[in-house]
PDB file of N, CA and C in Angstrom:
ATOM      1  N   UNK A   1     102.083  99.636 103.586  1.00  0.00           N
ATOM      2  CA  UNK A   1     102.308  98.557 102.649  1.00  0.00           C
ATOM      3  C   UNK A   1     103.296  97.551 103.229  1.00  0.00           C
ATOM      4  N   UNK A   2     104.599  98.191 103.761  1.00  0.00           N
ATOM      5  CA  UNK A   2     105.316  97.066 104.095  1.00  0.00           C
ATOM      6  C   UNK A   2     105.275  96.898 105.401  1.00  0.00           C
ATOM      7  N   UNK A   3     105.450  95.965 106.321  1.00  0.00           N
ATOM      8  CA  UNK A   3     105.871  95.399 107.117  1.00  0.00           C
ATOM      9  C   UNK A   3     106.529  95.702 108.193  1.00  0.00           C
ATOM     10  N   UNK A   4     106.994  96.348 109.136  1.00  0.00           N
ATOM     11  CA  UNK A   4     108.372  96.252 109.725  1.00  0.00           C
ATOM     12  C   UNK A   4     108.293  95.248 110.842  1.00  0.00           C
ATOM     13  N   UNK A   5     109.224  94.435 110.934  1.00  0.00           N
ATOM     14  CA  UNK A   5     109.298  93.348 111.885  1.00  0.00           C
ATOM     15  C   UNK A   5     110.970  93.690 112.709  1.00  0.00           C
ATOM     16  N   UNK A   6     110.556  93.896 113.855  1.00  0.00           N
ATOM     17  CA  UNK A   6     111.811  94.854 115.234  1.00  0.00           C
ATOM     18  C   UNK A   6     112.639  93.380 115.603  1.00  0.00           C
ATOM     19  N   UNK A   7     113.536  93.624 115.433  1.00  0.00           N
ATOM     20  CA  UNK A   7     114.717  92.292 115.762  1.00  0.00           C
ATOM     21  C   UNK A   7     116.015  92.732 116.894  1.00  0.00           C
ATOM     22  N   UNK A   8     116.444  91.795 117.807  1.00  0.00           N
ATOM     23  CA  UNK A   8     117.261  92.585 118.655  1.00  0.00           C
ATOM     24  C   UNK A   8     118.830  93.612 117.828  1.00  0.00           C
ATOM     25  N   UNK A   9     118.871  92.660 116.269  1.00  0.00           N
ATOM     26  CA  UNK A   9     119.987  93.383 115.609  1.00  0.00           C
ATOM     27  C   UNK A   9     119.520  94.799 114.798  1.00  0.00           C
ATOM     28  N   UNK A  10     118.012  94.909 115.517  1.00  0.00           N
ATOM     29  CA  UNK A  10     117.645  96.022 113.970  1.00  0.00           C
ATOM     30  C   UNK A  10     116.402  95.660 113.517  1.00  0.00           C
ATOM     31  N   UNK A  11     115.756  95.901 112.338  1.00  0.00           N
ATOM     32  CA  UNK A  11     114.404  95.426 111.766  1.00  0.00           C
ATOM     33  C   UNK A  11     114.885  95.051 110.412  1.00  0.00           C
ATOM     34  N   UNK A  12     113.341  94.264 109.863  1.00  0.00           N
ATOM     35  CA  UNK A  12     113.367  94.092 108.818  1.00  0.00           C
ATOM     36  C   UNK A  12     112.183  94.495 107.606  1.00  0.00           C
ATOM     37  N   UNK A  13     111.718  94.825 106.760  1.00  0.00           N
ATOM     38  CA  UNK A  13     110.426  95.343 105.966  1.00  0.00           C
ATOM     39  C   UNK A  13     110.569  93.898 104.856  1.00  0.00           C
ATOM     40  N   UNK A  14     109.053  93.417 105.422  1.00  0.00           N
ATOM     41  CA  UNK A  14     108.566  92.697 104.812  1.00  0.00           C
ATOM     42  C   UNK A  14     107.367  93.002 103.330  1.00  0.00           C
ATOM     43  N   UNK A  15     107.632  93.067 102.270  1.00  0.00           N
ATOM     44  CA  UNK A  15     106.722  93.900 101.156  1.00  0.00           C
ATOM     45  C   UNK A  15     105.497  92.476 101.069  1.00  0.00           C
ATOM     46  N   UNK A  16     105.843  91.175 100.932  1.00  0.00           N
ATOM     47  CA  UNK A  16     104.784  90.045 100.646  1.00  0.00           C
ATOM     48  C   UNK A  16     105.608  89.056 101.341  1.00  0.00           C
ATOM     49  N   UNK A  17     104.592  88.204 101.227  1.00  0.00           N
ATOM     50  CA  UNK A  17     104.403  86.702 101.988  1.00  0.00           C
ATOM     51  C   UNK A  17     102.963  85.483 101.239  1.00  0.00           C
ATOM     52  N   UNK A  18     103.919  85.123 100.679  1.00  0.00           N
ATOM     53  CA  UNK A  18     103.168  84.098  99.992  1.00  0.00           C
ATOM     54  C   UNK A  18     101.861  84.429  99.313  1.00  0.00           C
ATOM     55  N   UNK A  19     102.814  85.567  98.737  1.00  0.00           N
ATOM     56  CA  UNK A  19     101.476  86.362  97.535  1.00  0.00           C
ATOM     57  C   UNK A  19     102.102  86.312  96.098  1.00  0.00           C
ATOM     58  N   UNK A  20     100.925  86.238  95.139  1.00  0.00           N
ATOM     59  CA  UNK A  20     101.558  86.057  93.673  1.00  0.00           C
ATOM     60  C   UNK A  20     102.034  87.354  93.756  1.00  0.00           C
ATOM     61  N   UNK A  21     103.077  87.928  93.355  1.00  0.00           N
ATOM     62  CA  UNK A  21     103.614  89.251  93.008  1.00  0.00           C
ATOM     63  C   UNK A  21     104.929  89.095  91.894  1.00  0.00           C
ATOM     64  N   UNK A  22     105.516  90.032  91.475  1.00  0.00           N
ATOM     65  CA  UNK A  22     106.538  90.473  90.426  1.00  0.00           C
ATOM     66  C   UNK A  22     107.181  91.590  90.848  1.00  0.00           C
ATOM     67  N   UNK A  23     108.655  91.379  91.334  1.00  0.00           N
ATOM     68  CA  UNK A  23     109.679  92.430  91.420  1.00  0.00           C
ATOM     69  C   UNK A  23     110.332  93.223  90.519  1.00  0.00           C
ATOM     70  N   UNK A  24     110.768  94.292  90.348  1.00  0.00           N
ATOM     71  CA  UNK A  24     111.609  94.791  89.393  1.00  0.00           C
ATOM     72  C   UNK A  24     112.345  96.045  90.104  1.00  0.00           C
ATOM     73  N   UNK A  25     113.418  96.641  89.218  1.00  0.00           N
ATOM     74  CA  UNK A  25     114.009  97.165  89.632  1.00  0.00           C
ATOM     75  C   UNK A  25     113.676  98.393  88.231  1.00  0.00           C
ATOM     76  N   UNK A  26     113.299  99.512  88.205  1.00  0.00           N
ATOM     77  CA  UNK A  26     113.068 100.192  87.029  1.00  0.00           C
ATOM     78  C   UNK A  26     114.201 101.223  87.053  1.00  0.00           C
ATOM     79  N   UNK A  27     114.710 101.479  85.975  1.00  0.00           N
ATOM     80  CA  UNK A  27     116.046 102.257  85.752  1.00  0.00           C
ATOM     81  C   UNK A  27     115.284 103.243  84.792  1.00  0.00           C
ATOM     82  N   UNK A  28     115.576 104.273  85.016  1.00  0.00           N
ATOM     83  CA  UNK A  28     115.215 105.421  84.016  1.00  0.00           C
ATOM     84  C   UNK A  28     116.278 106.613  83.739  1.00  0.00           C
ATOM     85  N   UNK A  29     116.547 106.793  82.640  1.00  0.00           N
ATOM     86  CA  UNK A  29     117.433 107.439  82.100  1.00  0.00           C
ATOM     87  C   UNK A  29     116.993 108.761  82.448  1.00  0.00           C
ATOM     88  N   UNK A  30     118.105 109.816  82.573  1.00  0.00           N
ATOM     89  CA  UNK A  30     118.166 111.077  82.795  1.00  0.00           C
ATOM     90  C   UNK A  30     117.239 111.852  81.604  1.00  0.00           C
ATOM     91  N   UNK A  31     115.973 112.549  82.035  1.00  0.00           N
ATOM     92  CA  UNK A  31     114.874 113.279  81.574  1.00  0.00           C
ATOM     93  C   UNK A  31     114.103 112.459  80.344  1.00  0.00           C
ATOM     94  N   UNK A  32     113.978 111.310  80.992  1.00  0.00           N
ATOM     95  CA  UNK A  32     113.294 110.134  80.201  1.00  0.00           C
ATOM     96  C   UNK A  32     112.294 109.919  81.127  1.00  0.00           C
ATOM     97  N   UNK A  33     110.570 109.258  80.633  1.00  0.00           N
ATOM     98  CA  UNK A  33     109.613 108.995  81.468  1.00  0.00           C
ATOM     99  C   UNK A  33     108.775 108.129  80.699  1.00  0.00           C
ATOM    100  N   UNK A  34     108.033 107.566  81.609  1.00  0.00           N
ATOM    101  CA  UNK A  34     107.476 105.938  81.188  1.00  0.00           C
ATOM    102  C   UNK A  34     106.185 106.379  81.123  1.00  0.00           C
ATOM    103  N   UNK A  35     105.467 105.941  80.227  1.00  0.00           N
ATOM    104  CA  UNK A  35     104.043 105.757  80.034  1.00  0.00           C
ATOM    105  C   UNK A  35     103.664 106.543  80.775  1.00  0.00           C
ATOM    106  N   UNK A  36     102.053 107.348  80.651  1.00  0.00           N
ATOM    107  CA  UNK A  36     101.143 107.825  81.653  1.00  0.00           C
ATOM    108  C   UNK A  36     100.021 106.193  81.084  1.00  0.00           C
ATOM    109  N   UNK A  37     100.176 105.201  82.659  1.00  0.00           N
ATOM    110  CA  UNK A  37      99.084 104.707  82.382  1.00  0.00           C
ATOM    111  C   UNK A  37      98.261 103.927  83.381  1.00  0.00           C
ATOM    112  N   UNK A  38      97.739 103.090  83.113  1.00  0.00           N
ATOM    113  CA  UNK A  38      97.076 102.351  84.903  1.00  0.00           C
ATOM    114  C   UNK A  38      96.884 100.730  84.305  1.00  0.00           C
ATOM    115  N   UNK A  39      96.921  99.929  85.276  1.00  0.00           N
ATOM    116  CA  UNK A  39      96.501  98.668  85.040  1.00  0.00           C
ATOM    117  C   UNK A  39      95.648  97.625  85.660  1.00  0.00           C
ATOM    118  N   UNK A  40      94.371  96.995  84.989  1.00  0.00           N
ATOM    119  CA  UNK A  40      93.356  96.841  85.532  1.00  0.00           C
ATOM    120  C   UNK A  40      93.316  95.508  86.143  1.00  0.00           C
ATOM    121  N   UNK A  41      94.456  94.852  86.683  1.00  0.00           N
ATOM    122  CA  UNK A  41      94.493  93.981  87.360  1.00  0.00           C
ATOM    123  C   UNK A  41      94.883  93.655  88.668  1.00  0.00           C
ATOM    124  N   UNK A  42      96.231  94.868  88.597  1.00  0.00           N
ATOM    125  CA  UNK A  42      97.363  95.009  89.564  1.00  0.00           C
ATOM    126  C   UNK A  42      97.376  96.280  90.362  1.00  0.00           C
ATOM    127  N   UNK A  43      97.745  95.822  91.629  1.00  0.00           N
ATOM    128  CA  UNK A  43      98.478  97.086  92.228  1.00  0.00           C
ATOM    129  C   UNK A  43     100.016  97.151  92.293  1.00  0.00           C
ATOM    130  N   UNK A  44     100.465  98.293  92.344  1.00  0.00           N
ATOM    131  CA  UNK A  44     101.786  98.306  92.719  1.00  0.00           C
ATOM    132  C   UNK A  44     101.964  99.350  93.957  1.00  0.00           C
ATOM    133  N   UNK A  45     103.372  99.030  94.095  1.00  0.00           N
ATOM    134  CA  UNK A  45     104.473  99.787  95.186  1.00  0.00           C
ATOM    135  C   UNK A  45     105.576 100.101  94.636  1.00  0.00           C
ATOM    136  N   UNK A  46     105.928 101.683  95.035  1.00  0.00           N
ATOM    137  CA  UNK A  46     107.562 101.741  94.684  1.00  0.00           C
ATOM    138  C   UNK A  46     107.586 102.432  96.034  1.00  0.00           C
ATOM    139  N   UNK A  47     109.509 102.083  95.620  1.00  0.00           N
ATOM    140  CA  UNK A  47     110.052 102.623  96.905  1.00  0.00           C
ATOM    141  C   UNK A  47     111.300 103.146  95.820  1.00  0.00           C
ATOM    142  N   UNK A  48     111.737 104.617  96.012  1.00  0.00           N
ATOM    143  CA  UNK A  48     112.857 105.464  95.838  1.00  0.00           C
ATOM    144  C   UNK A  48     114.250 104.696  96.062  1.00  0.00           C
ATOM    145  N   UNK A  49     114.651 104.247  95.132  1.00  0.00           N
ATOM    146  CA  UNK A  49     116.553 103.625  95.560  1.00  0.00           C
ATOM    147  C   UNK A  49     117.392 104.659  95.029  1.00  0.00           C
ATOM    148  N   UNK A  50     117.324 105.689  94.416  1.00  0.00           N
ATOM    149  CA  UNK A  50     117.799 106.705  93.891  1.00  0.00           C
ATOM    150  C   UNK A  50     116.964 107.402  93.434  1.00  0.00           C
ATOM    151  N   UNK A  51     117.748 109.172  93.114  1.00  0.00           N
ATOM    152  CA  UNK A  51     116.355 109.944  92.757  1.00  0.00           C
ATOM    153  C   UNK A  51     117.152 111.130  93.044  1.00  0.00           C
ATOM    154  N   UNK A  52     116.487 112.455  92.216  1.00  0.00           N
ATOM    155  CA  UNK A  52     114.888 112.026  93.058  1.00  0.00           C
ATOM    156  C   UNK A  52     114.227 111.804  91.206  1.00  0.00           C
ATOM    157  N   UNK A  53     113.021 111.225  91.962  1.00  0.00           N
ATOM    158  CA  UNK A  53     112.191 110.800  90.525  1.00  0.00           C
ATOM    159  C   UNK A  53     110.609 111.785  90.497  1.00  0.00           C
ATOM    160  N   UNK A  54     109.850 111.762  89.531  1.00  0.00           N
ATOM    161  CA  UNK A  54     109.310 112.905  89.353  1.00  0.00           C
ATOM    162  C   UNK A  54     107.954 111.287  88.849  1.00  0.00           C
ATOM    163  N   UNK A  55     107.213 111.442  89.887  1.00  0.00           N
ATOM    164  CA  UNK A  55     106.083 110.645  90.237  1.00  0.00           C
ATOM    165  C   UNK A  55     105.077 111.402  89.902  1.00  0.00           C
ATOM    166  N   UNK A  56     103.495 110.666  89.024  1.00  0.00           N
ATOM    167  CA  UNK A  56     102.460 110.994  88.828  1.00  0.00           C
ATOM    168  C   UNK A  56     101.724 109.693  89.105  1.00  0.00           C
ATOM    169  N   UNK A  57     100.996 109.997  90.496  1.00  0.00           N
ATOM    170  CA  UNK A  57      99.465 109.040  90.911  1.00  0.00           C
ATOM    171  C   UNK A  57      98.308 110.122  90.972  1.00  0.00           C
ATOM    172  N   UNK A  58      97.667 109.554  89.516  1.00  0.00           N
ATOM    173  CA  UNK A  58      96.390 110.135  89.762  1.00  0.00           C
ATOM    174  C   UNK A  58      96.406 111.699  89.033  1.00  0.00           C
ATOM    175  N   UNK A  59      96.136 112.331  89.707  1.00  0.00           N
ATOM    176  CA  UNK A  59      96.429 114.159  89.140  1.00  0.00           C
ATOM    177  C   UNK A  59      97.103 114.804  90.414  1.00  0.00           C
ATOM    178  N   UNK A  60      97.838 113.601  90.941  1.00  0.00           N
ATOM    179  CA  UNK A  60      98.929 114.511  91.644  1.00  0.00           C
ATOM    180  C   UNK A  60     100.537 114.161  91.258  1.00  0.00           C
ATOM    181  N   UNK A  61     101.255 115.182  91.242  1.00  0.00           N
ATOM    182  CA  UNK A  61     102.506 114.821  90.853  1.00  0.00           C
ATOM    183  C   UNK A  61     103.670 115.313  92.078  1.00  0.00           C
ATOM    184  N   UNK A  62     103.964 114.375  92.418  1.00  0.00           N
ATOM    185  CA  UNK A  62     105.596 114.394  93.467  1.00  0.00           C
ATOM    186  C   UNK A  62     106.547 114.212  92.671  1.00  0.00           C
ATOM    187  N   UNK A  63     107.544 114.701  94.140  1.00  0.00           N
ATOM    188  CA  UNK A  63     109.046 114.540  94.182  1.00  0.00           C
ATOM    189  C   UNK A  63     109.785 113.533  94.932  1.00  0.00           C
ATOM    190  N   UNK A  64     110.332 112.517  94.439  1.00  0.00           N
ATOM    191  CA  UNK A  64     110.114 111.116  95.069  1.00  0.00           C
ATOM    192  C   UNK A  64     111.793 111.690  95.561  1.00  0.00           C
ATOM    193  N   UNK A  65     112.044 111.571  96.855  1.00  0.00           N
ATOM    194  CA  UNK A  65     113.800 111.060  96.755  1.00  0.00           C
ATOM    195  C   UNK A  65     113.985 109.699  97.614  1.00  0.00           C
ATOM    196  N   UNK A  66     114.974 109.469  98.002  1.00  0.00           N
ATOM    197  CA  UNK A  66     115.637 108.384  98.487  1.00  0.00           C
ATOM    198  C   UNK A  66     114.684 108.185  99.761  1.00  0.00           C
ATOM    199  N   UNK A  67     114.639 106.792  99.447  1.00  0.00           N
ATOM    200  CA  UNK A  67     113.286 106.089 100.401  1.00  0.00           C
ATOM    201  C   UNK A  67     112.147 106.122 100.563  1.00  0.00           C
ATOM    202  N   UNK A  68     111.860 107.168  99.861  1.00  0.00           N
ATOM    203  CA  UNK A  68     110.009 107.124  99.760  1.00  0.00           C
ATOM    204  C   UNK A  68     109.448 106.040  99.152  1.00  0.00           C
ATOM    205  N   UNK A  69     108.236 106.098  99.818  1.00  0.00           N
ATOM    206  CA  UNK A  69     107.517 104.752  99.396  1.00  0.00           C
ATOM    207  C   UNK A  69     106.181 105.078  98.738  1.00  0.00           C
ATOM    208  N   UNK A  70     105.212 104.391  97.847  1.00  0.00           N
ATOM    209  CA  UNK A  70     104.350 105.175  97.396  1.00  0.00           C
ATOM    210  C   UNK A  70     103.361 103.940  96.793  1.00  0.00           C
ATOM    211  N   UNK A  71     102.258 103.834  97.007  1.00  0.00           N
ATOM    212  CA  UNK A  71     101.155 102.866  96.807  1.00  0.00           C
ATOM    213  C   UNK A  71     100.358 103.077  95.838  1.00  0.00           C
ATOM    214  N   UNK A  72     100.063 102.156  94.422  1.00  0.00           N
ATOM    215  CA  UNK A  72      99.364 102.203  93.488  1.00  0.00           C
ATOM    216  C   UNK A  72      98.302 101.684  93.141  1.00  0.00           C
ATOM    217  N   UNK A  73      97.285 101.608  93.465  1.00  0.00           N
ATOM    218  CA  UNK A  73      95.816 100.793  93.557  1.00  0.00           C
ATOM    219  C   UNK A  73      95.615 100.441  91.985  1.00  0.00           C
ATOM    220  N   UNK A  74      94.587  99.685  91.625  1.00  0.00           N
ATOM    221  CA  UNK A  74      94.487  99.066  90.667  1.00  0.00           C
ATOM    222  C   UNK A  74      93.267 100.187  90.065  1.00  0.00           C
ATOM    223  N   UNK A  75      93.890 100.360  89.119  1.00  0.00           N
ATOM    224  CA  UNK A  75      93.265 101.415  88.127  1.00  0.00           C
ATOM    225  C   UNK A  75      93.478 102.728  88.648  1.00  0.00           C
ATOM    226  N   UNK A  76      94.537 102.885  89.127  1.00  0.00           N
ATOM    227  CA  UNK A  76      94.992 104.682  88.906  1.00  0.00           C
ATOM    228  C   UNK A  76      96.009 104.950  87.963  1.00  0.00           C
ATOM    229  N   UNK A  77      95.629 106.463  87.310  1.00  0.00           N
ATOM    230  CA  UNK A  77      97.207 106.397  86.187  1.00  0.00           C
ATOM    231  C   UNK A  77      97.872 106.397  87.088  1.00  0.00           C
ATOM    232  N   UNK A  78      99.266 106.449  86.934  1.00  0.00           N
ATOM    233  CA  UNK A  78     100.651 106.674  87.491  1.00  0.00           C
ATOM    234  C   UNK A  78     101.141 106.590  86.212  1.00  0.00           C
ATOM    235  N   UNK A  79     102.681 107.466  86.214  1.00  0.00           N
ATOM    236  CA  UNK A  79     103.646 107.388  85.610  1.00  0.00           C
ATOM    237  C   UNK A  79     105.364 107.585  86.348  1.00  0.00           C
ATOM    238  N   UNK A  80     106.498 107.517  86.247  1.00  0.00           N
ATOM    239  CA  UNK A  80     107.965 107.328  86.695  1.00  0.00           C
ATOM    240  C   UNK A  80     108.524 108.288  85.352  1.00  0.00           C
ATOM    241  N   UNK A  81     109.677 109.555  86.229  1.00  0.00           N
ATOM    242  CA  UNK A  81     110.262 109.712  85.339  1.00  0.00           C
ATOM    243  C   UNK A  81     111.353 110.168  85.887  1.00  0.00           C
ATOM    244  N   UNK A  82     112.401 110.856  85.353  1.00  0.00           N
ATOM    245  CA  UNK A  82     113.585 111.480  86.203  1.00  0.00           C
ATOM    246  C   UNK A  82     113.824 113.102  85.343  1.00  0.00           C
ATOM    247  N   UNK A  83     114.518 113.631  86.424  1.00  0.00           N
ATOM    248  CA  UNK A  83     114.789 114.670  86.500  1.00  0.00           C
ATOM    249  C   UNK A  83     115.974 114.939  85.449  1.00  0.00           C
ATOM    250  N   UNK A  84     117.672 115.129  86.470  1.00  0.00           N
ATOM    251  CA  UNK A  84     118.289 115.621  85.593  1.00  0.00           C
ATOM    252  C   UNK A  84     119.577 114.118  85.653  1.00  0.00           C
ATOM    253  N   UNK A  85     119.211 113.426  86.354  1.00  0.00           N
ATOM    254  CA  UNK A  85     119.959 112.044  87.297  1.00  0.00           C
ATOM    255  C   UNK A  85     119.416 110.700  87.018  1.00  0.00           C
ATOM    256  N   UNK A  86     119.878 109.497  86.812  1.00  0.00           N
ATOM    257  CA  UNK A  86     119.395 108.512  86.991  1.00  0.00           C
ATOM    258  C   UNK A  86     118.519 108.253  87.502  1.00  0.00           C
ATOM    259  N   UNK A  87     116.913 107.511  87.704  1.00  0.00           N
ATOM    260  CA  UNK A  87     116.395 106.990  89.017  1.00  0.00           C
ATOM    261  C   UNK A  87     116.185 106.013  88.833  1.00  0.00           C
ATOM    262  N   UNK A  88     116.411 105.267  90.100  1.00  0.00           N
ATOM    263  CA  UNK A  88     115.717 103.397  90.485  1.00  0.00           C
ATOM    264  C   UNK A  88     114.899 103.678  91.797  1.00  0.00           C
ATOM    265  N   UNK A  89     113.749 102.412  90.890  1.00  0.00           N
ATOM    266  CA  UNK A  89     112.799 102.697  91.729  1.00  0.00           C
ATOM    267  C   UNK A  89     112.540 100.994  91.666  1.00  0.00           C
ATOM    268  N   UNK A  90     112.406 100.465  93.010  1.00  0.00           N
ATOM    269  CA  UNK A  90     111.874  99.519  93.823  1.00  0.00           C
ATOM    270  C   UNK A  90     110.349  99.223  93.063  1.00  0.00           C
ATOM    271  N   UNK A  91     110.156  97.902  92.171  1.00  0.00           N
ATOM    272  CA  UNK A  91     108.558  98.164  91.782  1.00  0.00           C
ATOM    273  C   UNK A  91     108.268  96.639  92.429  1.00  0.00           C
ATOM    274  N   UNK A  92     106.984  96.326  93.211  1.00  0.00           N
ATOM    275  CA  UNK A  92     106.427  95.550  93.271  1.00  0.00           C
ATOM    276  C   UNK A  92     105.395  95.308  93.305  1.00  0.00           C
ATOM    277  N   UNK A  93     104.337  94.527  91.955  1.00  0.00           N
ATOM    278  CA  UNK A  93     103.596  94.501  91.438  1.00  0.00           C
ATOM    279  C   UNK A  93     102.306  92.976  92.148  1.00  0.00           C
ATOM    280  N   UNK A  94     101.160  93.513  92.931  1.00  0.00           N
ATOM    281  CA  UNK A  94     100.479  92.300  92.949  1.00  0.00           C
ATOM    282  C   UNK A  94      99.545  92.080  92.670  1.00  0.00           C
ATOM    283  N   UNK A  95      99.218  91.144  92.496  1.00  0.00           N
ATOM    284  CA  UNK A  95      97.792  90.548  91.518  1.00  0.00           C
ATOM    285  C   UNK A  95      98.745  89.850  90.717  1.00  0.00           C
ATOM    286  N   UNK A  96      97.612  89.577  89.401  1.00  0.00           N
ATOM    287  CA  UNK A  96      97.753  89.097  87.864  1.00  0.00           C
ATOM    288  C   UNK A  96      98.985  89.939  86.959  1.00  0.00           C
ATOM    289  N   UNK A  97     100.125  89.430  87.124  1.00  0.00           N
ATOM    290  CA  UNK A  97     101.220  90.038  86.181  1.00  0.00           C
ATOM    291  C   UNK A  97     100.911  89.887  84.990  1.00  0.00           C
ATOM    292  N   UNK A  98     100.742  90.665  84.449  1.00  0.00           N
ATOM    293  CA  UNK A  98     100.605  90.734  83.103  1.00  0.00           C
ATOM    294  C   UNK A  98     101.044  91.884  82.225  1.00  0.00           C
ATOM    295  N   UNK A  99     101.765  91.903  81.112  1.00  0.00           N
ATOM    296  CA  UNK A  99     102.513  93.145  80.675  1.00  0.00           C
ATOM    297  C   UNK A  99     101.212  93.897  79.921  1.00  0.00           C
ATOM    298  N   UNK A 100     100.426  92.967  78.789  1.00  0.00           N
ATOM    299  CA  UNK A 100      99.564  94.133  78.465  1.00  0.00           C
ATOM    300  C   UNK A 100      98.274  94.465  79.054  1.00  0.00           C
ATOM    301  N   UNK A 101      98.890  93.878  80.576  1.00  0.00           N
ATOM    302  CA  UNK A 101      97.241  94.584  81.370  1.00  0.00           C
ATOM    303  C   UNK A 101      97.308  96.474  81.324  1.00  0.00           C
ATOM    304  N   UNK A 102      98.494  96.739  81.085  1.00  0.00           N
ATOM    305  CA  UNK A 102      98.751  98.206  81.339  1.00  0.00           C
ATOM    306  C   UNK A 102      97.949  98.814  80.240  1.00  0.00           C
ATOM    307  N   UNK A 103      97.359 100.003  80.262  1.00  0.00           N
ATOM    308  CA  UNK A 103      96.168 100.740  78.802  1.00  0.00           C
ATOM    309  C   UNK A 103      97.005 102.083  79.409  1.00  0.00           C
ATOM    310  N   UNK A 104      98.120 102.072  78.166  1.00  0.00           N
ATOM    311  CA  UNK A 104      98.640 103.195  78.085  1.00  0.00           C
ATOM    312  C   UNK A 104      97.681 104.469  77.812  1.00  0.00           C
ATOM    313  N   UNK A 105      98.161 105.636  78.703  1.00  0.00           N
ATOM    314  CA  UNK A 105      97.079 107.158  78.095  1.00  0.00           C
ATOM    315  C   UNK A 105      98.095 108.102  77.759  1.00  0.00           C
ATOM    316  N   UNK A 106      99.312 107.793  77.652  1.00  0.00           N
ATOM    317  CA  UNK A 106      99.875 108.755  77.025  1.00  0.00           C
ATOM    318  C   UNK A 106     101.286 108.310  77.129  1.00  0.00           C
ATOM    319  N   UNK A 107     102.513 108.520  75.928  1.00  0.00           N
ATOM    320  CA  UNK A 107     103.595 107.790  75.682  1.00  0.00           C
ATOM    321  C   UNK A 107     104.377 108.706  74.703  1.00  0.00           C
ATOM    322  N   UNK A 108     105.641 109.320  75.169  1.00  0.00           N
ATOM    323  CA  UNK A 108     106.319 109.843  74.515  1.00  0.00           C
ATOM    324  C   UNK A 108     107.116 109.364  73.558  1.00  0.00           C
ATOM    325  N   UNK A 109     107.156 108.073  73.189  1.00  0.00           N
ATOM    326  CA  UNK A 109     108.156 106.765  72.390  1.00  0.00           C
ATOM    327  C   UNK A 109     106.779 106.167  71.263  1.00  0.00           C
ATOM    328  N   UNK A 110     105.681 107.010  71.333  1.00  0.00           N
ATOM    329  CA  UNK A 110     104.584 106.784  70.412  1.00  0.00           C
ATOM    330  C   UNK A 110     103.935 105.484  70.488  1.00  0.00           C
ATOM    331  N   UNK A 111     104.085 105.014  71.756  1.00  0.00           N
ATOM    332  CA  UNK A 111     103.726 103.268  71.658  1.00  0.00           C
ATOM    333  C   UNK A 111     101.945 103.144  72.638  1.00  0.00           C
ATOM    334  N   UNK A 112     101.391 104.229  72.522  1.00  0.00           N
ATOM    335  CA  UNK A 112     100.118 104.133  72.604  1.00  0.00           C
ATOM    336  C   UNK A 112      98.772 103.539  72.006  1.00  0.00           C
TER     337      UNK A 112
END
């Protein structure tokens, strides 16, 4: 997904370049988890800034820690949650941003 471009001081990871996309930074509270859902416009990317976080793509479920990176195609569930710790997770979203492109399949806050 990203980039690496080798510089004499070091490198750099390039995620886009003059692509419509949407950044965020997702914070999730200790044994709190977001939607099981997918969205039919967008793909996303996360990358681990803390963790570890407890990742579902698809019908597989990981253990995300610090720096992992992880690719979301357009129309797979995924869901983000945390363990016993804070997690931030790196989200960058491309295509068509749109909040209710997401078709929640399952939501512990009843907002299905």
């Amino acid at each position: 997904m990203a980039k690496t471009v080798k510089r004499p001081w070091g490198e750099f990871k390039q995620f886009t370049l003059n692509e419509k996309s949407t950044v965020k930074i997702l914070i999730v509270k200790p044994k709190q988890v977001l939607s099981l859902q997918y969205h039919k416009k967008r793909r996303e990317f996360w990358k681990v800034l803390e963790g570890p976080a407890k990742i579902v793509i698809g019908n597989k479920t990981l253990r995300g820690k610090k720096g992992d990176e992880f690719n979301i195609p357009v129309k797979k569930k995924h869901r983000l949650g945390a363990y016993n710790k804070i997690v931030k997770v790196l989200e960058i979203s491309f295509g068509i941003f749109d909040e209710k492109d997401e078709v929640k399949l399952e939501d512990k806050y009843g907002r299905v």
